[in-house]
Protein backbone atom coordinates (compact mmCIF):
# COMPACT_ATOMS: atom_id res chain seq x y z
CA UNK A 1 5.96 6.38 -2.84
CA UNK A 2 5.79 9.73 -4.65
CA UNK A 3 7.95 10.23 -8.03
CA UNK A 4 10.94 12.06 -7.09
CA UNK A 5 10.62 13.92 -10.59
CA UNK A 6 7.43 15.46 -9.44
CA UNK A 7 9.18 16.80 -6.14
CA UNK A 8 11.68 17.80 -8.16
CA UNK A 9 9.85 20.30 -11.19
CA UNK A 10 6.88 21.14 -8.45
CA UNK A 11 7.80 21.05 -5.24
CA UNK A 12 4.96 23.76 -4.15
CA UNK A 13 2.27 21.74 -5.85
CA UNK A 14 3.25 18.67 -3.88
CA UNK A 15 3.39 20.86 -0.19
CA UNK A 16 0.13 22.04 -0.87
CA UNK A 17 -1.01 18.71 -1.75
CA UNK A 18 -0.02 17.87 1.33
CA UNK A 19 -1.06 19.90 3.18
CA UNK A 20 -4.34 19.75 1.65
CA UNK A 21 -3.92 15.84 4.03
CA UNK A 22 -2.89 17.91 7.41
CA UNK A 23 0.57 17.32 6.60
CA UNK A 24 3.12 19.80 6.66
CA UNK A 25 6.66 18.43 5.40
CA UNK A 26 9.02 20.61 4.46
CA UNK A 27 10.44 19.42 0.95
CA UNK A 28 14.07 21.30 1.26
CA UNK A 29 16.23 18.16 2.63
CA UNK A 30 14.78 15.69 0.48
CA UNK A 31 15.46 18.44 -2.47
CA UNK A 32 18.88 18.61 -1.33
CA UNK A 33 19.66 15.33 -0.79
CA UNK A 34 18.49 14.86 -4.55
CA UNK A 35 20.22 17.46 -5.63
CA UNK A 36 23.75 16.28 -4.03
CA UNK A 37 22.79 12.98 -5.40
CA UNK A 38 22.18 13.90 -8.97
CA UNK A 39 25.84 15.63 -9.09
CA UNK A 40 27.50 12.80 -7.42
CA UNK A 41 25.88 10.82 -10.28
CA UNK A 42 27.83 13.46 -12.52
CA UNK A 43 30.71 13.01 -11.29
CA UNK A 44 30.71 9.04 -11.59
CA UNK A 45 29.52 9.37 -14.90
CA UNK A 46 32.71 11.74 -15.90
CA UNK A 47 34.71 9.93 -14.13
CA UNK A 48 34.31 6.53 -16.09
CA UNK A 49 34.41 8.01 -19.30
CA UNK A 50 37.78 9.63 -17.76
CA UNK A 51 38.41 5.79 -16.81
CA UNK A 52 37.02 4.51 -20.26
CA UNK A 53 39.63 7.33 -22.44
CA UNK A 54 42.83 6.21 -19.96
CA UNK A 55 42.46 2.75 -21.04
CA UNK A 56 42.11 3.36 -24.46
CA UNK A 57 45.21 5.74 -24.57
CA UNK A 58 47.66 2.73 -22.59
CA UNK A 59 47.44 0.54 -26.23
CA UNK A 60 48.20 4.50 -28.08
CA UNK A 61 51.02 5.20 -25.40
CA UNK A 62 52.71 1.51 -25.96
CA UNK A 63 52.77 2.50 -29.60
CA UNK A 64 54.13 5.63 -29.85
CA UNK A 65 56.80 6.22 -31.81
CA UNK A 66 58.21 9.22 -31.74
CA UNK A 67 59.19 11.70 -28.50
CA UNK A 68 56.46 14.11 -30.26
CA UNK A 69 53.89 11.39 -30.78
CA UNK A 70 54.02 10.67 -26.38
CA UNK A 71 54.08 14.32 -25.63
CA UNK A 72 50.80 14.95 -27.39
CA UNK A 73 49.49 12.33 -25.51
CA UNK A 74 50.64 14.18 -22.42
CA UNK A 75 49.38 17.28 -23.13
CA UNK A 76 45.77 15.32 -23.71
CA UNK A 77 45.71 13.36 -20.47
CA UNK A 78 46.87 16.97 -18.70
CA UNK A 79 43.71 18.67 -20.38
CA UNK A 80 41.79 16.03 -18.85
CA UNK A 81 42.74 17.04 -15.34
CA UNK A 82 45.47 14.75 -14.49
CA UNK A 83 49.30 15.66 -13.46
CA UNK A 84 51.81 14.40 -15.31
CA UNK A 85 55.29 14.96 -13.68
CA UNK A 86 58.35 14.74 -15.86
CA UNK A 87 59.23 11.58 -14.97
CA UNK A 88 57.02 9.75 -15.95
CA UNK A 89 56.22 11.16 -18.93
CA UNK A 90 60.00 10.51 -20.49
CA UNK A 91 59.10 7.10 -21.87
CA UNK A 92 56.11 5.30 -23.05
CA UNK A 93 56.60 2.41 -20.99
CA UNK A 94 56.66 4.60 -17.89
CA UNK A 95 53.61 7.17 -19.11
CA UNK A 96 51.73 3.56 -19.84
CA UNK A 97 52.18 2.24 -16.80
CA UNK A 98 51.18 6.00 -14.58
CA UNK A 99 48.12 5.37 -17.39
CA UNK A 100 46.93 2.06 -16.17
CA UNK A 101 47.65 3.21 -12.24
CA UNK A 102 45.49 6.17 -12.71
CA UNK A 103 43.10 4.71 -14.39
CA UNK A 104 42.64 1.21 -12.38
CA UNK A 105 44.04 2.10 -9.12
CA UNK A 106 43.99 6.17 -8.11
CA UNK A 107 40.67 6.83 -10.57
CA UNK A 108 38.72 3.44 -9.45
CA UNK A 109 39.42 4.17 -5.76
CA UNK A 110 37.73 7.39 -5.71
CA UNK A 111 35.49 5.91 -8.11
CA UNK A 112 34.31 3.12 -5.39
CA UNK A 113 34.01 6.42 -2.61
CA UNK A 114 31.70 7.73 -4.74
CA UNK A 115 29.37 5.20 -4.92
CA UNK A 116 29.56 4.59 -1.43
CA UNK A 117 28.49 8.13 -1.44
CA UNK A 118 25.62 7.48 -3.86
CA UNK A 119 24.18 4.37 -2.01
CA UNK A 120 24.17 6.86 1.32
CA UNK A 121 22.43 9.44 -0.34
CA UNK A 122 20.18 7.03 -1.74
CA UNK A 123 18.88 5.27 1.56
CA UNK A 124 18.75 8.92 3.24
CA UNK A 125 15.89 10.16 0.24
CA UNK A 126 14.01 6.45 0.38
CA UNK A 127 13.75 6.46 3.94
CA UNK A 128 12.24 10.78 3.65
CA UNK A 129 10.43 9.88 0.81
CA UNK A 130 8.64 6.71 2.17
CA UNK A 131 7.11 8.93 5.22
CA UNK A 132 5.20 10.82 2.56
CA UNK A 133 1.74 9.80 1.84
CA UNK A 134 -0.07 10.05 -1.28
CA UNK A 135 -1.11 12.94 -3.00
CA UNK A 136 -5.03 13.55 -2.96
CA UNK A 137 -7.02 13.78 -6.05
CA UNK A 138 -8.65 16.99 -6.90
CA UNK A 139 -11.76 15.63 -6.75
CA UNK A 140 -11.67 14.76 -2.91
CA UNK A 141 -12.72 17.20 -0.29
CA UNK A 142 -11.53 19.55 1.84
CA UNK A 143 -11.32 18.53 5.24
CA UNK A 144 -9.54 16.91 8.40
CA UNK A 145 -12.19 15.50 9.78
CA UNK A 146 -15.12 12.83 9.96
CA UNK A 147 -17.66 15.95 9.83
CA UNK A 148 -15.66 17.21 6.13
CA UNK A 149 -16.54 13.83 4.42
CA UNK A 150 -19.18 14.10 1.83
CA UNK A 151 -22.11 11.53 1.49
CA UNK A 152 -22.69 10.57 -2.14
CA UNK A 153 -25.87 8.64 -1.78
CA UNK A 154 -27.56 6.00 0.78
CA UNK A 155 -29.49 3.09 0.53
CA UNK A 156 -32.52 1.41 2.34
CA UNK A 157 -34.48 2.99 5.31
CA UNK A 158 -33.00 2.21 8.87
CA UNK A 159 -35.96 -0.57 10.37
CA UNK A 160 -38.33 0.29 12.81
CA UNK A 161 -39.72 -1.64 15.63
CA UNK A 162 -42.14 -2.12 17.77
CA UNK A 163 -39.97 -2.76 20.79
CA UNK A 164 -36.10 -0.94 21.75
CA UNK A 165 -33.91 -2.61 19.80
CA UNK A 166 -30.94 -4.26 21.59
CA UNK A 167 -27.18 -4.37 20.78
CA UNK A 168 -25.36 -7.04 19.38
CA UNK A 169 -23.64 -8.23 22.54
CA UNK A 170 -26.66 -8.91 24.36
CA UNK A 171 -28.46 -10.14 21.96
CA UNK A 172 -25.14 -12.82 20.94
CA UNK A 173 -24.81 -13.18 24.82
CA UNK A 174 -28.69 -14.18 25.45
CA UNK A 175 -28.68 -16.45 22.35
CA UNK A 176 -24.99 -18.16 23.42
CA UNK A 177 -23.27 -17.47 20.05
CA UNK A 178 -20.85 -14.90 21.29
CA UNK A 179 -18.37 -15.74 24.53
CA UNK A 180 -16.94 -11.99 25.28
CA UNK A 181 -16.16 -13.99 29.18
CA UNK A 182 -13.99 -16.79 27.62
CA UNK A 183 -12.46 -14.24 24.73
CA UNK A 184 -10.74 -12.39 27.38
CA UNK A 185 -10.00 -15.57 29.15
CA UNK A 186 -8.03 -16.53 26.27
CA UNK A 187 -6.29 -13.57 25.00
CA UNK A 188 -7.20 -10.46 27.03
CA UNK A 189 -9.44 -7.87 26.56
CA UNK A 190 -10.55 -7.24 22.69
CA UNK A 191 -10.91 -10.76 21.60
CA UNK A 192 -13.89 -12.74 22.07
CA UNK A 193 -15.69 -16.28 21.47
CA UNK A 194 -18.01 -17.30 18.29
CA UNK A 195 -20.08 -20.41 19.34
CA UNK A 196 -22.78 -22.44 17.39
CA UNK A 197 -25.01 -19.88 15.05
CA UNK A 198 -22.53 -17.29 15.56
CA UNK A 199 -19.45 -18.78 14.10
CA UNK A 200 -21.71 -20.42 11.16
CA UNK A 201 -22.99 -16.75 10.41
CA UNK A 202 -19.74 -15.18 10.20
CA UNK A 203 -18.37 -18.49 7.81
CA UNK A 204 -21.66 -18.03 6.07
CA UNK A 205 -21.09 -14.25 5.64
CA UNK A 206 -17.53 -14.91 4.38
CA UNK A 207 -18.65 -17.39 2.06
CA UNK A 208 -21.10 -15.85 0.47
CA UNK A 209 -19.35 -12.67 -0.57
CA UNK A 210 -16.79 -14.82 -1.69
CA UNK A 211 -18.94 -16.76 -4.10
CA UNK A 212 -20.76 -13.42 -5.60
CA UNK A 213 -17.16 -11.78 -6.00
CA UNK A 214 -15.74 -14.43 -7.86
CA UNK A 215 -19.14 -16.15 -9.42
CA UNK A 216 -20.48 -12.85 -10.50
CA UNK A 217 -18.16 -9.97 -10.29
CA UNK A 218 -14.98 -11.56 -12.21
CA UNK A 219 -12.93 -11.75 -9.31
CA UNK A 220 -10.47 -14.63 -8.90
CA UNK A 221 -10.02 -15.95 -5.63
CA UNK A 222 -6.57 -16.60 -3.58
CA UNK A 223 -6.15 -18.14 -0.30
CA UNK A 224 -2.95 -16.00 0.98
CA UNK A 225 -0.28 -16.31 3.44
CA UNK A 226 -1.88 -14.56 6.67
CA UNK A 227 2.22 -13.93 7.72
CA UNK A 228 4.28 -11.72 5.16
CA UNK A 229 7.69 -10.65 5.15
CA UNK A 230 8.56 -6.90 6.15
CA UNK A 231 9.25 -5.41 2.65
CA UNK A 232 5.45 -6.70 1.56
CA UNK A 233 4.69 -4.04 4.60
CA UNK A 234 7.07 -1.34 3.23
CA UNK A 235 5.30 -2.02 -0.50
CA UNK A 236 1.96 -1.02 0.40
CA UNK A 237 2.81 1.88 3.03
CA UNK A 238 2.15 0.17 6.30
CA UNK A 239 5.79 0.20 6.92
CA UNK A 240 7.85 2.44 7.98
CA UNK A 241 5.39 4.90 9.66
CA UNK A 242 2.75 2.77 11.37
CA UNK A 243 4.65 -0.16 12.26
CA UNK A 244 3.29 0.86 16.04
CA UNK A 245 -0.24 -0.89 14.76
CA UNK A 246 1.43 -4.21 13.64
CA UNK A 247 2.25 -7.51 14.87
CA UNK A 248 5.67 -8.72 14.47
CA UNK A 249 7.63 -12.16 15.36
CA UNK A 250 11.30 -9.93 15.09
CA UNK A 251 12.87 -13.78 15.33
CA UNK A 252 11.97 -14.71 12.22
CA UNK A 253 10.88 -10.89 10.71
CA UNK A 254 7.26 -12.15 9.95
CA UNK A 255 4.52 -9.54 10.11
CA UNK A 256 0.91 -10.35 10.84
CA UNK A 257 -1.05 -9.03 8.33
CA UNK A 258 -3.69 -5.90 8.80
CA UNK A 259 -5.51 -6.98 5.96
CA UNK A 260 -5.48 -8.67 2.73
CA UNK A 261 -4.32 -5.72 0.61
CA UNK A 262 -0.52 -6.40 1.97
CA UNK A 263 -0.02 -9.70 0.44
CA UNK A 264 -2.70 -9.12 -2.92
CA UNK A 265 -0.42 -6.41 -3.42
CA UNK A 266 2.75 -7.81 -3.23
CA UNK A 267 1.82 -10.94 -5.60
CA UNK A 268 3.00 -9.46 -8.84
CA UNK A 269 6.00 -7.77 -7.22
CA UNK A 270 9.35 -6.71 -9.51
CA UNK A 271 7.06 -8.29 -12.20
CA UNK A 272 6.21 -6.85 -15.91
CA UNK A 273 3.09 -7.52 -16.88
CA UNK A 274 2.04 -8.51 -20.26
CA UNK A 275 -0.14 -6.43 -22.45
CA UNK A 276 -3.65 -7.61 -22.52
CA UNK A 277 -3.30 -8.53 -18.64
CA UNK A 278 -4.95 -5.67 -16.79
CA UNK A 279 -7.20 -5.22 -14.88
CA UNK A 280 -6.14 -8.37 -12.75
CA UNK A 281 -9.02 -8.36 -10.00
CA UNK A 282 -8.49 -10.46 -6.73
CA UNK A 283 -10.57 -11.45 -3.63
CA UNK A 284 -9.19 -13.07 -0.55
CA UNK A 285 -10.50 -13.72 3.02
CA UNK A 286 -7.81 -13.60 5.28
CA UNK A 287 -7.75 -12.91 9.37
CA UNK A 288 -6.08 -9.24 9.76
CA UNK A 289 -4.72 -8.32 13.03
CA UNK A 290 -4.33 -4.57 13.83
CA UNK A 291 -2.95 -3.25 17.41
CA UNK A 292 -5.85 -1.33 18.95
CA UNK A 293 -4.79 1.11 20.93
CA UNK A 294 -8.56 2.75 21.71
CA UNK A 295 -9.49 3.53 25.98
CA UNK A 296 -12.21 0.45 26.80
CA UNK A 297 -15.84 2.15 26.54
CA UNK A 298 -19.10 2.74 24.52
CA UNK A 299 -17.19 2.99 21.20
CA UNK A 300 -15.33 -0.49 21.87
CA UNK A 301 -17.76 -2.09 22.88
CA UNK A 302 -19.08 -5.98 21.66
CA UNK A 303 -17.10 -6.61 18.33
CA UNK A 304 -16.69 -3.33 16.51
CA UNK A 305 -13.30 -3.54 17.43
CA UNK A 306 -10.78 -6.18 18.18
CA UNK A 307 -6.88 -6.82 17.43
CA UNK A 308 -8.15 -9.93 15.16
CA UNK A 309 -11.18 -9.76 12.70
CA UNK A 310 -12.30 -11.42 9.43
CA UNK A 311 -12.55 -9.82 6.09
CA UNK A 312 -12.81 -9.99 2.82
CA UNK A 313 -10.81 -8.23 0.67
CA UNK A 314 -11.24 -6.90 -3.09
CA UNK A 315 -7.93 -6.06 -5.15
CA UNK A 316 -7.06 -4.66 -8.64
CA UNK A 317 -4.46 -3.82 -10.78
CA UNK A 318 -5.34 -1.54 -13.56
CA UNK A 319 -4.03 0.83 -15.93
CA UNK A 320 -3.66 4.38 -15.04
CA UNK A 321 -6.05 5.49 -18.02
CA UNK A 322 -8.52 3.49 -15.87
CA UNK A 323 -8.17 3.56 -12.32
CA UNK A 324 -10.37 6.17 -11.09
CA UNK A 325 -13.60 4.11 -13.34
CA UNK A 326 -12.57 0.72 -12.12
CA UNK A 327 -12.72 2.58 -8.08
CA UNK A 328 -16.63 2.99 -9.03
CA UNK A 329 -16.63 -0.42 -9.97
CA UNK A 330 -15.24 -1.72 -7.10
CA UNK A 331 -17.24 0.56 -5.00
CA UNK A 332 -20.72 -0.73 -6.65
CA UNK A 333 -19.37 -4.24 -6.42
CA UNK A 334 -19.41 -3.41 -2.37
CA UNK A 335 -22.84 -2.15 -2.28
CA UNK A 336 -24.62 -5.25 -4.28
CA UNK A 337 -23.53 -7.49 -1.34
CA UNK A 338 -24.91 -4.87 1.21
CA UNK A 339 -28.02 -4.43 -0.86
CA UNK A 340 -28.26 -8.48 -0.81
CA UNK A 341 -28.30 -8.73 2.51
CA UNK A 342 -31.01 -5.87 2.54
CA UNK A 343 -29.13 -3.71 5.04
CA UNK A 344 -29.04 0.12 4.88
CA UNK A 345 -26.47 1.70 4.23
CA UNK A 346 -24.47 5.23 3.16
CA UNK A 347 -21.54 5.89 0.78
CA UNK A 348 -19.30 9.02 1.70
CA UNK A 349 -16.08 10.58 -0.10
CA UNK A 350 -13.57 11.14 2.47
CA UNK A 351 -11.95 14.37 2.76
CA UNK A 352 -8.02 14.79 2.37
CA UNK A 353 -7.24 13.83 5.72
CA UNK A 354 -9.24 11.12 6.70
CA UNK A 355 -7.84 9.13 3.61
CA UNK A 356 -5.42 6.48 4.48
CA UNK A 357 -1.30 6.95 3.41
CA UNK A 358 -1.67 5.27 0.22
CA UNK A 359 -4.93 6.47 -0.80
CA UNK A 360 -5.31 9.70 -3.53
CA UNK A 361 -8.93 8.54 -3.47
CA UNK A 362 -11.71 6.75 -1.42
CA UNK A 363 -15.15 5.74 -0.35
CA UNK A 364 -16.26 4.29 2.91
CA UNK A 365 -19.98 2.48 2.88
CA UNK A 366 -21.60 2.46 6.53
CA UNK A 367 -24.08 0.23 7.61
CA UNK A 368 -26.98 0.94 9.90
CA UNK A 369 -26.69 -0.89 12.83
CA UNK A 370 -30.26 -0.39 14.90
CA UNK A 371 -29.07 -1.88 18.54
CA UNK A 372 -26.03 0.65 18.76
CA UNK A 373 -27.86 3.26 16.85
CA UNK A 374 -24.82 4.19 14.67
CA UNK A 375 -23.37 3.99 11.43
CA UNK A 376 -20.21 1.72 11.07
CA UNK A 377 -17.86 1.07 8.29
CA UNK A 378 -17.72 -1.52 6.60
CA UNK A 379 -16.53 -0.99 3.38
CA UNK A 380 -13.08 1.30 2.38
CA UNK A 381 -12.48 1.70 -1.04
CA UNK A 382 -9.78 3.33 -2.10
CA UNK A 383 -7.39 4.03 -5.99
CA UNK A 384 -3.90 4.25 -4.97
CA UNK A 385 -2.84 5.66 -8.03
CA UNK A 386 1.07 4.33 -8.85
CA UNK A 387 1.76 5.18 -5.47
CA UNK A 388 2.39 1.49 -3.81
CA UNK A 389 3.61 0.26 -7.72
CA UNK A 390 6.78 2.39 -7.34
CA UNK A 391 7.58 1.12 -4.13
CA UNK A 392 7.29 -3.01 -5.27
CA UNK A 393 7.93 -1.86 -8.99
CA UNK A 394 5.26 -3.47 -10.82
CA UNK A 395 4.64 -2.57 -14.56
CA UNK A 396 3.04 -3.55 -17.37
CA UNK A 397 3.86 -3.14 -20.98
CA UNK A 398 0.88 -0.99 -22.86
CA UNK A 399 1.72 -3.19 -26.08
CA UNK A 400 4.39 -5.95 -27.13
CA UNK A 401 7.72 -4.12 -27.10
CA UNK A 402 6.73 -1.14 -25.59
CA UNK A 403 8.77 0.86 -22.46
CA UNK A 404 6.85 -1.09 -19.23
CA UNK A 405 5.06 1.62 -17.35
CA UNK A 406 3.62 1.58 -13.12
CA UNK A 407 -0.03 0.08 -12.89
CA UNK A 408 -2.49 1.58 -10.58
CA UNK A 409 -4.08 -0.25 -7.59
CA UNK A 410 -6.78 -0.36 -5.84
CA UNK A 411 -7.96 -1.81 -2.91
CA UNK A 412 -11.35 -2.26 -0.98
CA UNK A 413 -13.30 -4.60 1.74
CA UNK A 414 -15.49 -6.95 0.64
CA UNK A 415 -17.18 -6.68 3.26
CA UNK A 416 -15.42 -6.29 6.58
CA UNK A 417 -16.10 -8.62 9.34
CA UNK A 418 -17.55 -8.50 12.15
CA UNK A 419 -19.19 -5.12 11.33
CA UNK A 420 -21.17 -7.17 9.11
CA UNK A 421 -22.33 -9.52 11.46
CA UNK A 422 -23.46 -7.03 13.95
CA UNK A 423 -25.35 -5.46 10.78
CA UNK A 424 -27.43 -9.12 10.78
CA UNK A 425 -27.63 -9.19 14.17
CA UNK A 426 -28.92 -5.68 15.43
CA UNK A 427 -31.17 -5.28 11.93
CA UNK A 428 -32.77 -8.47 11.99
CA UNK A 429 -33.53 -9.17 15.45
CA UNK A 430 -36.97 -10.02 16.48
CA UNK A 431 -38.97 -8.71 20.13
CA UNK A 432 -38.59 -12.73 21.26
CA UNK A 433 -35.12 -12.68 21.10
CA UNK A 434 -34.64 -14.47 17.83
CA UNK A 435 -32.64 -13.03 14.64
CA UNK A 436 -34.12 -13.43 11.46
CA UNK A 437 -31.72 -14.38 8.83
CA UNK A 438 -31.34 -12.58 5.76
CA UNK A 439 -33.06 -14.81 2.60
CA UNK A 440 -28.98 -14.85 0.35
CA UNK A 441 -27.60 -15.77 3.96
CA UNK A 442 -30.16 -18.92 4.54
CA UNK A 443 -29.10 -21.35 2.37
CA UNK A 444 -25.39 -21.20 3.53
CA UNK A 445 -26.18 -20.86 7.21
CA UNK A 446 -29.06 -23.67 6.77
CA UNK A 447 -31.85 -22.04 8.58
CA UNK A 448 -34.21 -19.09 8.40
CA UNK A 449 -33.78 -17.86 12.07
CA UNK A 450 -30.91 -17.71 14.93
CA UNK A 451 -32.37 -19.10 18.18
């Protein structure tokens, strides 16, 4: 969520910002909806000081002594604002008792309205100001558009062969280690069977990056719920805008999660963390599930896309000094387990608007896949800045005792799944119809080739 002070002292700079992401929202009603707020907050404030002086002047009003003692108390509570009839200011046990009803009937009534008002006004902005996405660094590209993203640097050669390399679904198909017939038996188109080799290279896959991320890259592993409560959803920006592309059991208001990144995120929730803490760094497999909405042909084809896939997820929480350095880390920390597996690969910026809602920054690494003959992501990396820390309010304290402050996060995959396996599959293959497997991959899968 953006800081409503920023809107507030530079609302151009944040329309051009977002703009900058193909976005073009008007700022004026959530302006004036903050506006309207703020002076309703004025007005409650006055009013229980109003409320606070009243109170204090029934004990001064049951004292009074004189006639000229009671009528300068009047003549106060009538500079205030208030009418005083005659009536009831001819004795001080009739102008203390109009006190008290002023104060703790008439005043707290409109006092109560108020709030009401406030607590309006205050789901109106969240719900405008939760449909804005994050505000692009100035370091990321112009652009709307796959073509505007900007490739940093690649790695490896694509492989030759001496025969035409085949694609991952017949080569999984003519080796019996993927079941696309008996996947859409199941479920229904998008879904799909791993049998034998196949399902111990994807466990294998997911293993290994595990092990490196935790073993060697100071991550600490957590085996998470794969079922998350709505406001987890609303915390990292899936929710409200894209809950089209979610699964949801309304019954019991459990969401499927799209990846990792929705519960990693929501761990330290309304939490404070210590000084000394950050950078907490996380890595989780989890299933994600993601409503693909795609027309059936060449580009959803085999497994590059399904409504359930595996991944591995990398998470941090840093501070803000030390976000956009930690993003390189976690970027490089991507590319060793590519490299590992000795597939080629590229690393590109995106652009403004290809960056997801959260992101202000991020990288995507691509793999070369030789059957398909395309480069597929596998990897998003992205800072989020404060942005998702505002909306589940978690801080940390720079030093003992001081004022707690938002922590950045970032996010990335670890790798994704199965864009990684079709990597293996289509890279390695071999002109008898065996895959090779990569030398870090053989002692978890327990052989040196699929057959």
């Amino acid at each position: 969520m953006l800081d409503i002070q920023l809107i507030r002292k530079s609302p151009q700079v944040v329309e051009q910002a977002l703009l900058r992401r193909g976005e073009d929202i008007p700022l004026e009603r959530i302006l004036h909806l903050d506006e309207t707020r703020r002076k309703l907050l004025q007005e409650v404030e006055s009013m229980r000081a109003n409320q606070n002086q009243l109170n204090r002047l029934v004990g001064r009003a049951k004292g009074t002594r004189t006639a000229d003692d009671l009528s300068a108390l009047v003549e106060q509570v009538r500079l205030m604002g208030y009418e005083v009839g005659p009536n009831t200011a001819s004795t001080r046990e009739g102008f203390a008792s109009f006190l008290v009803h002023l104060g703790r009937e008439t005043l707290s009534q409109v006092l109560d309205q108020r709030q009401a008002d406030i607590r309006r006004l205050d789901k109106k902005l969240e719900s405008l100001l939760l449909y804005l996405p994050n505000l692009p660094h100035p370091t990321v590209p112009e652009g709307t558009g796959d073509e505007d993203n900007v490739t940093v640097r690649t790695w490896g050669e694509p492989p030759t062969f001496p025969f035409t390399p085949r694609p991952h679904y017949e080569i999984g198909e003519a080796l019996g280690i993927i079941d696309f017939e008996r996947g859409v038996k199941l479920s229904g188109t998008r879904f799909y069977v791993l049998k034998g080799a196949g399902a111990r290279l994807q466990r294998a896959l997911i293993t290994f990056m595990l092990d490196v991320h935790t073993r060697e890259h100071g991550y600490t592993e957590a085996y998470l719920p794969f079922m998350v409560k709505g406001e987890c959803l609303v915390g990292t920006g899936s929710l409200p805008r894209f809950g089209d592309n979610l699964y949801h059991d309304a019954e019991e208001d459990y969401w499927w999660v799209p990846t990792a990144e929705v519960p990693l995120t929501n761990l330290h929730r309304d939490e404070i963390l210590e000084p000394g803490t950050l950078p907490l760094c996380y890595t989780a497999y989890t299933a994600c599930f993601r409503r693909e909405k795609m027309a059936a042909g060449k580009e959803t084809r085999g497994l590059k896309r399904g409504h359930q896939f595996d991944k591995v997820e990398m998470y941090k929480f840093t501070e803000p000094d030390h976000s956009y350095e930690e993003l390189e880390k976690l970027v490089s920390d991507a590319e060793d387990i590519v490299q590992r597996l000795g597939l080629p690969y590229r690393v590109r910026m995106l652009c403004a608007g290809e960056m997801g809602f959260q992101s202000a920054k991020s990288y995507d690494i691509d793999v070369w896949a030789s059957g398909v003959g395309e480069w597929l992501e596998a990897s998003s990396c992205s800072n989020c800045t404060d942005f998702q820390a505002r909306r589940t309010r978690i801080r940390y304290r720079p030093e003992p005792g001081a004022r707690p402050q938002l922590v950045h996060t970032l996010n990335g995959s670890g790798l994704a799944l199965p864009r990684m396996v079709i990597a293996v599959l289509e890279n390695y293959q071999r002109e008898d119809g065996t895959v090779s497997v990569p030398p870090a991959l053989q002692p978890y899968l327990g052989t040196e080739v699929i057959s």
